[in-house]
N, C-alpha and C. Protein backbone atom coordinates (compact mmCIF):
# COMPACT_ATOMS: atom_id res chain seq x y z
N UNK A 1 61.90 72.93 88.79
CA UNK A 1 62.71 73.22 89.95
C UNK A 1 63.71 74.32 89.56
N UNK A 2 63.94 75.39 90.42
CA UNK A 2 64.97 76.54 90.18
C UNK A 2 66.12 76.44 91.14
N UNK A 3 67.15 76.37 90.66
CA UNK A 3 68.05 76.80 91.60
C UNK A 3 68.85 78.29 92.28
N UNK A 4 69.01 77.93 93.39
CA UNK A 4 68.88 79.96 93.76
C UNK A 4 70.58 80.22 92.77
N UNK A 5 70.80 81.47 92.55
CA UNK A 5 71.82 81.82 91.80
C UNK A 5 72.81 82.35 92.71
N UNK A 6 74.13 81.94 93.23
CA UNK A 6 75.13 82.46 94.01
C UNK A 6 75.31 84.00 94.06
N UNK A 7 75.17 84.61 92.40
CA UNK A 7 75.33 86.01 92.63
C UNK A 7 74.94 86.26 90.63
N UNK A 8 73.78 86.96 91.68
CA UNK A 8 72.82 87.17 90.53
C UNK A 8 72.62 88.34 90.01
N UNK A 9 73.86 88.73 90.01
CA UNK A 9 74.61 90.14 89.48
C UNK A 9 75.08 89.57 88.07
N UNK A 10 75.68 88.55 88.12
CA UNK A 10 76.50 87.56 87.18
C UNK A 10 75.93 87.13 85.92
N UNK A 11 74.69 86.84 86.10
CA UNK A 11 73.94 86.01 84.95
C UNK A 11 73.91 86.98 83.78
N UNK A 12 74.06 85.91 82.70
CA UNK A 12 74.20 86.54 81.34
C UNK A 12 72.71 86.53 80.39
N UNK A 13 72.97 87.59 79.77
CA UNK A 13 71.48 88.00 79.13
C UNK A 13 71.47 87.50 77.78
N UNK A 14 72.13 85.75 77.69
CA UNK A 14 71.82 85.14 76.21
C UNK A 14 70.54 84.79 76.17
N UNK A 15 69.87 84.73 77.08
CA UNK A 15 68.03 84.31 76.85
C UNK A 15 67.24 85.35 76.31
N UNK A 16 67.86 86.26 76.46
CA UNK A 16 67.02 87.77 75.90
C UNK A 16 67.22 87.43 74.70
N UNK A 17 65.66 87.88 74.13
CA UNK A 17 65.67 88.34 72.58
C UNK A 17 66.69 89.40 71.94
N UNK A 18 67.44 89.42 70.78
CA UNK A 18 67.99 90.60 70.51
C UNK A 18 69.66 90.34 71.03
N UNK A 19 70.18 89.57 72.06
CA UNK A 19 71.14 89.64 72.58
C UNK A 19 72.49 89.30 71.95
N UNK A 20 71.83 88.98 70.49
CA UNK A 20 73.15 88.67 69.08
C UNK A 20 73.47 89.85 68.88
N UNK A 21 72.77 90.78 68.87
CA UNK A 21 73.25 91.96 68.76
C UNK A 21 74.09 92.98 69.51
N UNK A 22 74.19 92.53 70.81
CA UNK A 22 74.87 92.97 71.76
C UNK A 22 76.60 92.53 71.56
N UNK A 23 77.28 93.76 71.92
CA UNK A 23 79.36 93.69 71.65
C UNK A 23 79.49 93.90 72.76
N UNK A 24 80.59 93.76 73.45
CA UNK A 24 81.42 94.39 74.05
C UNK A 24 82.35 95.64 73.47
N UNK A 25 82.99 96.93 73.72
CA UNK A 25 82.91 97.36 72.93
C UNK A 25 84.75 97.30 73.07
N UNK A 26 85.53 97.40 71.79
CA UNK A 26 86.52 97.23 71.88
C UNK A 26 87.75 98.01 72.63
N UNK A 27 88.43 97.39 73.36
CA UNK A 27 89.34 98.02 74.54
C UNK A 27 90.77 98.53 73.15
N UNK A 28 91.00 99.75 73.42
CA UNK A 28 91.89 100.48 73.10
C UNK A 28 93.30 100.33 73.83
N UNK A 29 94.29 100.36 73.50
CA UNK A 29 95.76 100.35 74.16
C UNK A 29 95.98 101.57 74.43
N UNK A 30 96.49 101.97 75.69
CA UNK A 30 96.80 103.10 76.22
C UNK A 30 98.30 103.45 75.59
N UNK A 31 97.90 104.34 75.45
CA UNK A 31 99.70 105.24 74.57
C UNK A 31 100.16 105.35 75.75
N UNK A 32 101.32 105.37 76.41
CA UNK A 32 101.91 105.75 77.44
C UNK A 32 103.89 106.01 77.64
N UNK A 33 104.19 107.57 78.11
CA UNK A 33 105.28 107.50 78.18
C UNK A 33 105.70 106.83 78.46
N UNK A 34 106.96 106.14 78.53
CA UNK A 34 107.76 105.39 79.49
C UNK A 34 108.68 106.48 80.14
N UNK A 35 109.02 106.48 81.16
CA UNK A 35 110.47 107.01 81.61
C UNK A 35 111.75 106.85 81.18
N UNK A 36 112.52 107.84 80.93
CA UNK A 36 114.27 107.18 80.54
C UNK A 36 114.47 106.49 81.47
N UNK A 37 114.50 106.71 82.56
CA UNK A 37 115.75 106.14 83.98
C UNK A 37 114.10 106.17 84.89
N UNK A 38 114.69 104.19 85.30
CA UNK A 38 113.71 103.93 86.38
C UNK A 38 114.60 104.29 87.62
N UNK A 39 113.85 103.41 88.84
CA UNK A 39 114.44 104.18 90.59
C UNK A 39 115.18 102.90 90.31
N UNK A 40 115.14 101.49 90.02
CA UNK A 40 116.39 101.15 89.79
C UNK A 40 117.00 100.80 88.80
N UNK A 41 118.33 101.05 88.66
CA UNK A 41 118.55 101.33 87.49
C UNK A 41 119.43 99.54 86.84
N UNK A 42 119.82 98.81 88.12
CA UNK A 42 120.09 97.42 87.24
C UNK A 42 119.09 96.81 86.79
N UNK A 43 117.88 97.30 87.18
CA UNK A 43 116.96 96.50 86.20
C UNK A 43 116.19 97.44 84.99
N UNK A 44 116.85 98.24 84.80
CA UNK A 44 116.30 98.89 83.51
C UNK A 44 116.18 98.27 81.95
N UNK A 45 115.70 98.00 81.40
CA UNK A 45 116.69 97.58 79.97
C UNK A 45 116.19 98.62 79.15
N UNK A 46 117.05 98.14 77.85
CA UNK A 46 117.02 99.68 77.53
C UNK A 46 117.08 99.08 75.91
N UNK A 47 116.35 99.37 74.87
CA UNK A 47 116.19 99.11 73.66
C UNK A 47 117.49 99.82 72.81
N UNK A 48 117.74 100.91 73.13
CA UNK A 48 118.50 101.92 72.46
C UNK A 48 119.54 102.60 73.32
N UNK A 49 120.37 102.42 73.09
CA UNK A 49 122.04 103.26 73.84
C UNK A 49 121.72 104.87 73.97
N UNK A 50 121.24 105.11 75.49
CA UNK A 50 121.06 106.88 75.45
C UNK A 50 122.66 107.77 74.45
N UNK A 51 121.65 108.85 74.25
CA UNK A 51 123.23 109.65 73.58
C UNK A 51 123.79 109.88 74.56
N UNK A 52 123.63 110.76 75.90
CA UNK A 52 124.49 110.75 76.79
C UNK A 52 125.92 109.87 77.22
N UNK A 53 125.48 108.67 77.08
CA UNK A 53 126.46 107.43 77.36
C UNK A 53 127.21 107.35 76.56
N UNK A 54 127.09 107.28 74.65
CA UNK A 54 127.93 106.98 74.29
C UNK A 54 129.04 108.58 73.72
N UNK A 55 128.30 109.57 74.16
CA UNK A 55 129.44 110.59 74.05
C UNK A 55 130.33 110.75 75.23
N UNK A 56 130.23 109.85 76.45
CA UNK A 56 130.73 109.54 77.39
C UNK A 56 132.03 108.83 77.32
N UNK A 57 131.71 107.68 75.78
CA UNK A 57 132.85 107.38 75.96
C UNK A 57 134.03 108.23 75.49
């Protein structure tokens, strides 16, 4: 007896011969600027005291 498959886009190819050999291949981290100054600025945080500010004081 077979049952029909909901979405048979889905099914995985561990029955295939060979399929130990198959990776996914590894996802990389995107480098990405950050911005100095977001649009708001009480929720910014901020790792490091801009120079601007503290020659301000």
């Amino acid at each position: 007896m077979f049952h029909k498959i909901a979405n048979p886009r889905r099914t995985t190819l561990a029955h295939l011969e060979g399929a130990d050999a198959l990776e996914t291949p590894a996802q990389l981290e995107h480098t990405v600027e950050l911005p100095a100054q977001t649009a708001n600025p009480k929720r910014t945080i901020l790792m490091e005291i801009p120079v601007a500010a503290t020659a301000a004081k």
